[in-house]
N, C-alpha and C. Protein backbone atom coordinates (compact mmCIF):
# COMPACT_ATOMS: atom_id res chain seq x y z
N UNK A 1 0.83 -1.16 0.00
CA UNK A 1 0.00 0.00 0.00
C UNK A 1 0.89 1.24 0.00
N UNK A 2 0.68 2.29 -1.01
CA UNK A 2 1.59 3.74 -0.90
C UNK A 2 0.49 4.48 0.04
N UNK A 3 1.71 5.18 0.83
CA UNK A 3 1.14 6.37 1.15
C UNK A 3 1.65 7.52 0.46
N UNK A 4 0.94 8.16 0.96
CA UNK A 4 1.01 9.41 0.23
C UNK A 4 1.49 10.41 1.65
N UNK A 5 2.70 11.44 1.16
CA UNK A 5 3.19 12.47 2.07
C UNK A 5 2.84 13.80 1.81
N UNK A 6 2.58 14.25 2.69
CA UNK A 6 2.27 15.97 2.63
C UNK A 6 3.22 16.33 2.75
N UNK A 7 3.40 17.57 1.75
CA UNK A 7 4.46 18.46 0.71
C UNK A 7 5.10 18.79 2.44
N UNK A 8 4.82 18.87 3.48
CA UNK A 8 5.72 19.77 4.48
C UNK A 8 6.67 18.53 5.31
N UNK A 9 6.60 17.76 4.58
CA UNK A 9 7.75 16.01 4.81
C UNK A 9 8.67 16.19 4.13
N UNK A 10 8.43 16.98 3.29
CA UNK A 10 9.32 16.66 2.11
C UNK A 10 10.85 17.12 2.50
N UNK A 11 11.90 16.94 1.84
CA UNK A 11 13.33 17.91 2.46
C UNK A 11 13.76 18.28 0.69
N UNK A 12 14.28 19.37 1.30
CA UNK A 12 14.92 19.54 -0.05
C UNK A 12 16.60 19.30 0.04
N UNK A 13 17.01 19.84 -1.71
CA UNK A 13 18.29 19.27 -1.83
C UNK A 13 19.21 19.52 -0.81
N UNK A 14 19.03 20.62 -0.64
CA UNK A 14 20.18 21.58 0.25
C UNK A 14 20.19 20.75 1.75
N UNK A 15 18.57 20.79 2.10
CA UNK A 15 18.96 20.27 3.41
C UNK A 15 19.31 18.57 3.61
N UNK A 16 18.95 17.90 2.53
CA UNK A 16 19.42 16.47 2.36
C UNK A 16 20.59 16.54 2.12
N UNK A 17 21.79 16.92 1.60
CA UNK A 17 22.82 17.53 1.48
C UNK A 17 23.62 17.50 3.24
N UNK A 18 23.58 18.33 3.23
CA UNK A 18 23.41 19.04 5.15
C UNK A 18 23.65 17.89 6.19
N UNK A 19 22.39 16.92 5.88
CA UNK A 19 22.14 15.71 6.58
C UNK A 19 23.23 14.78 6.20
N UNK A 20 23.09 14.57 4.73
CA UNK A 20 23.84 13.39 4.30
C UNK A 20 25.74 13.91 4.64
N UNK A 21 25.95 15.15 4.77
CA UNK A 21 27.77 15.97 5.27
C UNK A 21 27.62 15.43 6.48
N UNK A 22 26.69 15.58 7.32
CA UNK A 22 26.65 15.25 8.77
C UNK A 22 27.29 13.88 9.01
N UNK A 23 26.27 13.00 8.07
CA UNK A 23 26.46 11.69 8.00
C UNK A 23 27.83 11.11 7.88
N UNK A 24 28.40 12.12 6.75
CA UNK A 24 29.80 12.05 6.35
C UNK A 24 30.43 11.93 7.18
N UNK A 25 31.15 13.14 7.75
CA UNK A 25 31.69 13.23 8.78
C UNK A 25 31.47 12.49 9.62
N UNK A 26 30.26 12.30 10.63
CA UNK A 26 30.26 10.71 11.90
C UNK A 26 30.91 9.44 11.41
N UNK A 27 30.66 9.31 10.02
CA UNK A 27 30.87 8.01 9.59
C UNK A 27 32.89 8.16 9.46
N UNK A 28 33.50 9.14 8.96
CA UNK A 28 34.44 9.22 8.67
C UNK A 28 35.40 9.30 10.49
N UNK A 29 34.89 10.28 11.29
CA UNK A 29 35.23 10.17 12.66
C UNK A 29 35.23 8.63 13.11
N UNK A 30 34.41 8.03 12.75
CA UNK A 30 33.83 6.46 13.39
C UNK A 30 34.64 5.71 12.08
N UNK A 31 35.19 5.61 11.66
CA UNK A 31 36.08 4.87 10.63
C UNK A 31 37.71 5.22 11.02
N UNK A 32 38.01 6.38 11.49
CA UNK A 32 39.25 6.81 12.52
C UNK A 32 39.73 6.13 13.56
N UNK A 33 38.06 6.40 14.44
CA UNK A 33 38.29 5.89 15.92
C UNK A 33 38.52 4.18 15.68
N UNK A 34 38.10 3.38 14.68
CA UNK A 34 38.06 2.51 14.12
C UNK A 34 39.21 1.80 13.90
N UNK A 35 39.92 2.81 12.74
CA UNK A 35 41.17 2.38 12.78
C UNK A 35 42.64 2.69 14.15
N UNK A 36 42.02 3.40 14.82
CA UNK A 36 42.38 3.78 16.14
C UNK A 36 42.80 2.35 16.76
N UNK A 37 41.50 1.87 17.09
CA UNK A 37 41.21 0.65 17.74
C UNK A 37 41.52 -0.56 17.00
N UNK A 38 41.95 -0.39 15.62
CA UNK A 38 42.73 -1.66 15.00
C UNK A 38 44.14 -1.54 15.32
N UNK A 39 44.70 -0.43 14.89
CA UNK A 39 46.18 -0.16 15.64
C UNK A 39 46.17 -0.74 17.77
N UNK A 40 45.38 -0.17 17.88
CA UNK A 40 45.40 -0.91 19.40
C UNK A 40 45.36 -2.18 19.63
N UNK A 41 44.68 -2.93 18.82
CA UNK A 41 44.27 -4.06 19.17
C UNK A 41 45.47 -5.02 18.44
N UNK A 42 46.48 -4.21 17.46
CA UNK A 42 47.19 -5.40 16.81
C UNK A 42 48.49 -4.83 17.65
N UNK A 43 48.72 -4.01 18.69
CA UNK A 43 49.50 -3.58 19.63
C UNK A 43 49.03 -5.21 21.14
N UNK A 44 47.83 -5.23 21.14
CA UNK A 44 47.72 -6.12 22.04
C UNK A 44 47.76 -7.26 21.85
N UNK A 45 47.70 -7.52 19.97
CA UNK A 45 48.09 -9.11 19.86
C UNK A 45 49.36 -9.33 19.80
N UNK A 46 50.18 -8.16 19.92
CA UNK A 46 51.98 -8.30 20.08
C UNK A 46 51.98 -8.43 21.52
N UNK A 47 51.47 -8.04 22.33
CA UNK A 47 51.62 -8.12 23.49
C UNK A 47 50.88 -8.75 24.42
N UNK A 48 50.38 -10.13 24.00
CA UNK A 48 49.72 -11.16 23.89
C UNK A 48 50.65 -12.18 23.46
N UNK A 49 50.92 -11.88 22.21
CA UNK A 49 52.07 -12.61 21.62
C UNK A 49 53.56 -13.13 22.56
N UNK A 50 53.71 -11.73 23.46
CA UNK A 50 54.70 -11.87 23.68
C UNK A 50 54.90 -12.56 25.07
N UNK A 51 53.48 -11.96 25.72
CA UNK A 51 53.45 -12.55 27.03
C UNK A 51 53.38 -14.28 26.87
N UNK A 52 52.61 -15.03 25.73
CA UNK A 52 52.82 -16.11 25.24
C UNK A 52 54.25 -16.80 25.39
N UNK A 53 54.29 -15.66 25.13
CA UNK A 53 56.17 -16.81 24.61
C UNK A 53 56.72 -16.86 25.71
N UNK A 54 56.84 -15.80 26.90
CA UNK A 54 57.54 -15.60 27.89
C UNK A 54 56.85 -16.52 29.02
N UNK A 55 55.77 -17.09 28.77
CA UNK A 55 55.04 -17.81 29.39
C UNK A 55 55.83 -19.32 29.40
N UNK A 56 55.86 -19.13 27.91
CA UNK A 56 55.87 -20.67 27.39
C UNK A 56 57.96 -21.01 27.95
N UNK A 57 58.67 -19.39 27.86
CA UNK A 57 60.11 -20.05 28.36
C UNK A 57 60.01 -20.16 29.75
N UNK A 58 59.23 -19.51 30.55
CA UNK A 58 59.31 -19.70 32.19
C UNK A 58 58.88 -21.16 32.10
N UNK A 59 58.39 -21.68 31.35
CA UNK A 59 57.37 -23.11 31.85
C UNK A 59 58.59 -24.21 31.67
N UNK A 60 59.33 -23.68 30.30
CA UNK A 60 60.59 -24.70 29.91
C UNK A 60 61.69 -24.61 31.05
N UNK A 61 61.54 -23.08 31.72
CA UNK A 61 62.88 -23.01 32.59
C UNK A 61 62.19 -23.91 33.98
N UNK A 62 60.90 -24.12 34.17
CA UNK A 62 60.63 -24.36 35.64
C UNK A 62 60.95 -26.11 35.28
N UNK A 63 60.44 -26.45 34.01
CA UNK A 63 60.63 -27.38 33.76
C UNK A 63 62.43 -28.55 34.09
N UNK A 64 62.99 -27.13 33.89
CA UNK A 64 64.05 -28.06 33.69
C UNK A 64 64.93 -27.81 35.04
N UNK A 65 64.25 -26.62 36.25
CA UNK A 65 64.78 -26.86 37.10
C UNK A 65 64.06 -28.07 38.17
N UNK A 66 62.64 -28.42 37.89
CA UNK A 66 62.14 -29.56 38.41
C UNK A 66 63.27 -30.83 38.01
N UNK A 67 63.64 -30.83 36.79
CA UNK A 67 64.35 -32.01 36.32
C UNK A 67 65.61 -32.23 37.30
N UNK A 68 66.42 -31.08 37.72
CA UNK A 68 67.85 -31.24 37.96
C UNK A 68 67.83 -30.85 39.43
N UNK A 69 66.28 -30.44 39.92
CA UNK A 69 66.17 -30.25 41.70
C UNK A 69 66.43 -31.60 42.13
N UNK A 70 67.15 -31.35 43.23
CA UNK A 70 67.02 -32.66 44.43
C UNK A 70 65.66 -32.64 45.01
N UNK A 71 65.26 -34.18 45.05
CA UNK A 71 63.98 -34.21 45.68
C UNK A 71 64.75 -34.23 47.33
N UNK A 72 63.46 -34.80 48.15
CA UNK A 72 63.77 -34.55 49.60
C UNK A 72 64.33 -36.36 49.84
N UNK A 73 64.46 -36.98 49.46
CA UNK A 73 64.75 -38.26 49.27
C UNK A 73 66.23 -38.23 48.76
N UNK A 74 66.63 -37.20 47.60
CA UNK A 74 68.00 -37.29 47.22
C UNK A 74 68.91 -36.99 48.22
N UNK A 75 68.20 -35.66 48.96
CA UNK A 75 69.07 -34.99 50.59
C UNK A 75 69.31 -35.85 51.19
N UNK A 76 68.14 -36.69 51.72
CA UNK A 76 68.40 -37.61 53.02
C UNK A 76 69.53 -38.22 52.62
N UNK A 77 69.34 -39.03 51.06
CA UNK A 77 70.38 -39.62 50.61
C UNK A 77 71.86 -39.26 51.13
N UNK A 78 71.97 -38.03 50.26
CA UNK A 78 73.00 -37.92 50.66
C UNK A 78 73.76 -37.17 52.10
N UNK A 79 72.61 -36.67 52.59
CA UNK A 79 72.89 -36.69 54.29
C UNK A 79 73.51 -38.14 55.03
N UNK A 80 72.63 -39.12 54.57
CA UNK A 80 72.96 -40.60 55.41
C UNK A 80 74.48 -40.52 54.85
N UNK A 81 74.99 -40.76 53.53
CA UNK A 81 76.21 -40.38 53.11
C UNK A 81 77.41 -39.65 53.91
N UNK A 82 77.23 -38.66 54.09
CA UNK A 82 77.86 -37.36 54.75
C UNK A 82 77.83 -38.16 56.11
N UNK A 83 76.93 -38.85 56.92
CA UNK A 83 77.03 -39.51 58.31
C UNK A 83 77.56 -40.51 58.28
N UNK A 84 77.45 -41.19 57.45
CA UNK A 84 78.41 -42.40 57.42
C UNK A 84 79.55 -42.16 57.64
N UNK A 85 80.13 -41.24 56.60
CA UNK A 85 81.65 -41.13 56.05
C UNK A 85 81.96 -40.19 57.66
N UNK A 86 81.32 -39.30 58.15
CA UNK A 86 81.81 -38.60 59.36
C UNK A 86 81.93 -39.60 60.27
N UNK A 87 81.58 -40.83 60.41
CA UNK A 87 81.26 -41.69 61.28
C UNK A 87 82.49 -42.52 61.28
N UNK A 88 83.30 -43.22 60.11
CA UNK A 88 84.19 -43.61 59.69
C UNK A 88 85.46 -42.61 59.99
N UNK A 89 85.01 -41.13 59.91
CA UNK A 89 86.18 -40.56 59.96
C UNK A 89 86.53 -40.16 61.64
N UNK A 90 85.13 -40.05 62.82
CA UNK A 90 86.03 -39.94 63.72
C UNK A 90 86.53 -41.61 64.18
N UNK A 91 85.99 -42.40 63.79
CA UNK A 91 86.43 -43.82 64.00
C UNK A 91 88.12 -43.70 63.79
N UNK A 92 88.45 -43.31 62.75
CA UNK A 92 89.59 -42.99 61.93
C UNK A 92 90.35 -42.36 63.16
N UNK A 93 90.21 -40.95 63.43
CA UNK A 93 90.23 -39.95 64.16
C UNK A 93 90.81 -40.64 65.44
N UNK A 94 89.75 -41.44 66.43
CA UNK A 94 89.86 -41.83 67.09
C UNK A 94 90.86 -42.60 67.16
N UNK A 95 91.00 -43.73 66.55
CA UNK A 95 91.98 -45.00 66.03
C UNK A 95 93.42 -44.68 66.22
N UNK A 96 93.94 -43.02 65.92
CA UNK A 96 95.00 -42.55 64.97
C UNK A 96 95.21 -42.05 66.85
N UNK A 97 94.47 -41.36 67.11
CA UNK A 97 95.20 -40.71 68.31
C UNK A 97 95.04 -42.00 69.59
N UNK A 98 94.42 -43.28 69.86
CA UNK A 98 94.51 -44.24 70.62
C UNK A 98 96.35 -44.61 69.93
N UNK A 99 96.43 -44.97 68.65
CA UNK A 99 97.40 -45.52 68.25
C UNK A 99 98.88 -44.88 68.62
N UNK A 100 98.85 -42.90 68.46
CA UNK A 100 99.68 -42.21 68.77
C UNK A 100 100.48 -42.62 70.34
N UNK A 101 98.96 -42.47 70.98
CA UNK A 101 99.05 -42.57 72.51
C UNK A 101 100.17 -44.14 72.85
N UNK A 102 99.57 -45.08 72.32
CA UNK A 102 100.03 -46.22 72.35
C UNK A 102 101.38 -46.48 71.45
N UNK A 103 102.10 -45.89 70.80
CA UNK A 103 103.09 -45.22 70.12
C UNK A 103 104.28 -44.76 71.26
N UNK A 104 103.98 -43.69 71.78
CA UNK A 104 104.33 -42.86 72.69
C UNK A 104 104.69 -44.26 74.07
N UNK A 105 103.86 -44.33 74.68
CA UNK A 105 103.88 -45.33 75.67
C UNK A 105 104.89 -46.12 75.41
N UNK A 106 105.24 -46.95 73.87
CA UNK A 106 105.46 -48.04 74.04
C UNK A 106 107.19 -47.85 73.39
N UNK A 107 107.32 -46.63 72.70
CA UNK A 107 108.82 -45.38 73.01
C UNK A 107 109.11 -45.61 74.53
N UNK A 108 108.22 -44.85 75.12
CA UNK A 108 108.77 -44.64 76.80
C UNK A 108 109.62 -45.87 77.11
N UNK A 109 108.89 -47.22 76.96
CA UNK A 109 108.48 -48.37 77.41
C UNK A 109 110.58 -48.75 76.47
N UNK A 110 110.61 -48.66 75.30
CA UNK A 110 111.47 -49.08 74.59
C UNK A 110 112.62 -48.54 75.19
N UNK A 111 112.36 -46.92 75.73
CA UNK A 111 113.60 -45.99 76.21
C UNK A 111 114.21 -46.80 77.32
N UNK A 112 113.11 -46.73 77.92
CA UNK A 112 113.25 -47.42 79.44
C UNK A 112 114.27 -49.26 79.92
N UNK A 113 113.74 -49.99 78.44
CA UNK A 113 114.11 -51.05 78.44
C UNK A 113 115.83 -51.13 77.77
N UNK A 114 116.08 -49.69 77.06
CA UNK A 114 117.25 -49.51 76.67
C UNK A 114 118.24 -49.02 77.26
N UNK A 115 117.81 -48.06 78.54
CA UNK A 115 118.47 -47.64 79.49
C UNK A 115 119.03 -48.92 80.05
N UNK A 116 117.83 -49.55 80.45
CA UNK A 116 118.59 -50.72 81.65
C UNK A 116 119.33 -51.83 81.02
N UNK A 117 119.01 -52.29 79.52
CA UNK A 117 120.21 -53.10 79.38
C UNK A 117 121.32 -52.03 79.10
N UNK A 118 121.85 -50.55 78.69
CA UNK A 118 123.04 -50.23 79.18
C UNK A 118 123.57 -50.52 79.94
N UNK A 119 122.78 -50.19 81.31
CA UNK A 119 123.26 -50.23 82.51
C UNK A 119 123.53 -51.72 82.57
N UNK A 120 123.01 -52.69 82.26
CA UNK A 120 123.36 -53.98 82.61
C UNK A 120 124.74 -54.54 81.89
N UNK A 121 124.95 -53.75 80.51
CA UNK A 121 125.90 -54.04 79.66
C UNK A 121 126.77 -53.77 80.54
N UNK A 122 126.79 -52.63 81.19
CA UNK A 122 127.94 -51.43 81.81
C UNK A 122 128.19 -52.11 83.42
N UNK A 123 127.81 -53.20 83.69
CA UNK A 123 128.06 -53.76 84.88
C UNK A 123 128.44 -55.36 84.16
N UNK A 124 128.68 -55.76 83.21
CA UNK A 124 129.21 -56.71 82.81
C UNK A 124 128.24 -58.25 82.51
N UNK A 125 127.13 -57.88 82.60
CA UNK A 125 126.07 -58.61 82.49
C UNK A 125 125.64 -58.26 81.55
N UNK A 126 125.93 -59.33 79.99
CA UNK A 126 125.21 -59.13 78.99
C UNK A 126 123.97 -60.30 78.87
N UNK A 127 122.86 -59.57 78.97
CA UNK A 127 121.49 -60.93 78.63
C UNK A 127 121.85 -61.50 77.37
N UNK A 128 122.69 -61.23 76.21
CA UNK A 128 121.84 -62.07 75.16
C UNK A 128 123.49 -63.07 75.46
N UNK A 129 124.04 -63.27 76.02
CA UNK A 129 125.20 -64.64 76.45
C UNK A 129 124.05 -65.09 77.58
């Protein structure tokens, strides 16, 4: 069905004109802000991008210090290690200065037994006749 418009609807050139510059312009502002927001947004897929990657080397670095960490099992390990060998060494320790001691003593003991066969030599009494 047409309707029909009364002549005071109507627009003329000038002011359709007017309207349609208006139009222009918003549309051209809004095609700016537009490309505004494409420059932004391919700024955030670099920086997206990048946080990506830096993501992805922290994950390789955590990765590979999980690989080469001592667990709590390797410590003990080698704690029991470290006790052993300290265990052996004051044994050692011990052993060396009992042995010194007994060293010493058995010098005294030798001095002593060398004095008196002098003296026994030196009175004309040799033990080994």
């Amino acid at each position: 069905m047409i309707q029909h418009r009364k002549s005071e609807d109507w627009v003329t050139r000038v002011e359709f004109l007017k309207v349609s510059d208006k139009h222009d312009k918003r549309m051209d502002a809004l095609e700016k802000r537009m490309d505004g927001l494409e420059i932004k947004m391919d700024g955030l897929d670099k920086k997206i991008n990048n946080l990506a990657l830096q993501v992805f080397n922290m994950d390789s670095r955590l990765m590979r210090v999980e690989e080469t960490m001592a667990t709590k099992e390797d410590i003990n390990r080698i704690i029991n290690l470290i006790d052993a060998f300290t265990y052996k060494l004051e044994t050692y320790d011990r052993s060396a200065v009992i042995a010194e001691y007994l060293r010493k003593e058995a010098a005294a003991k030798i001095q002593d037994h060398e004095i008196r066969i002098v003296r026994l030599e030196d009175r004309g009494l040799n033990p080994a006749s």
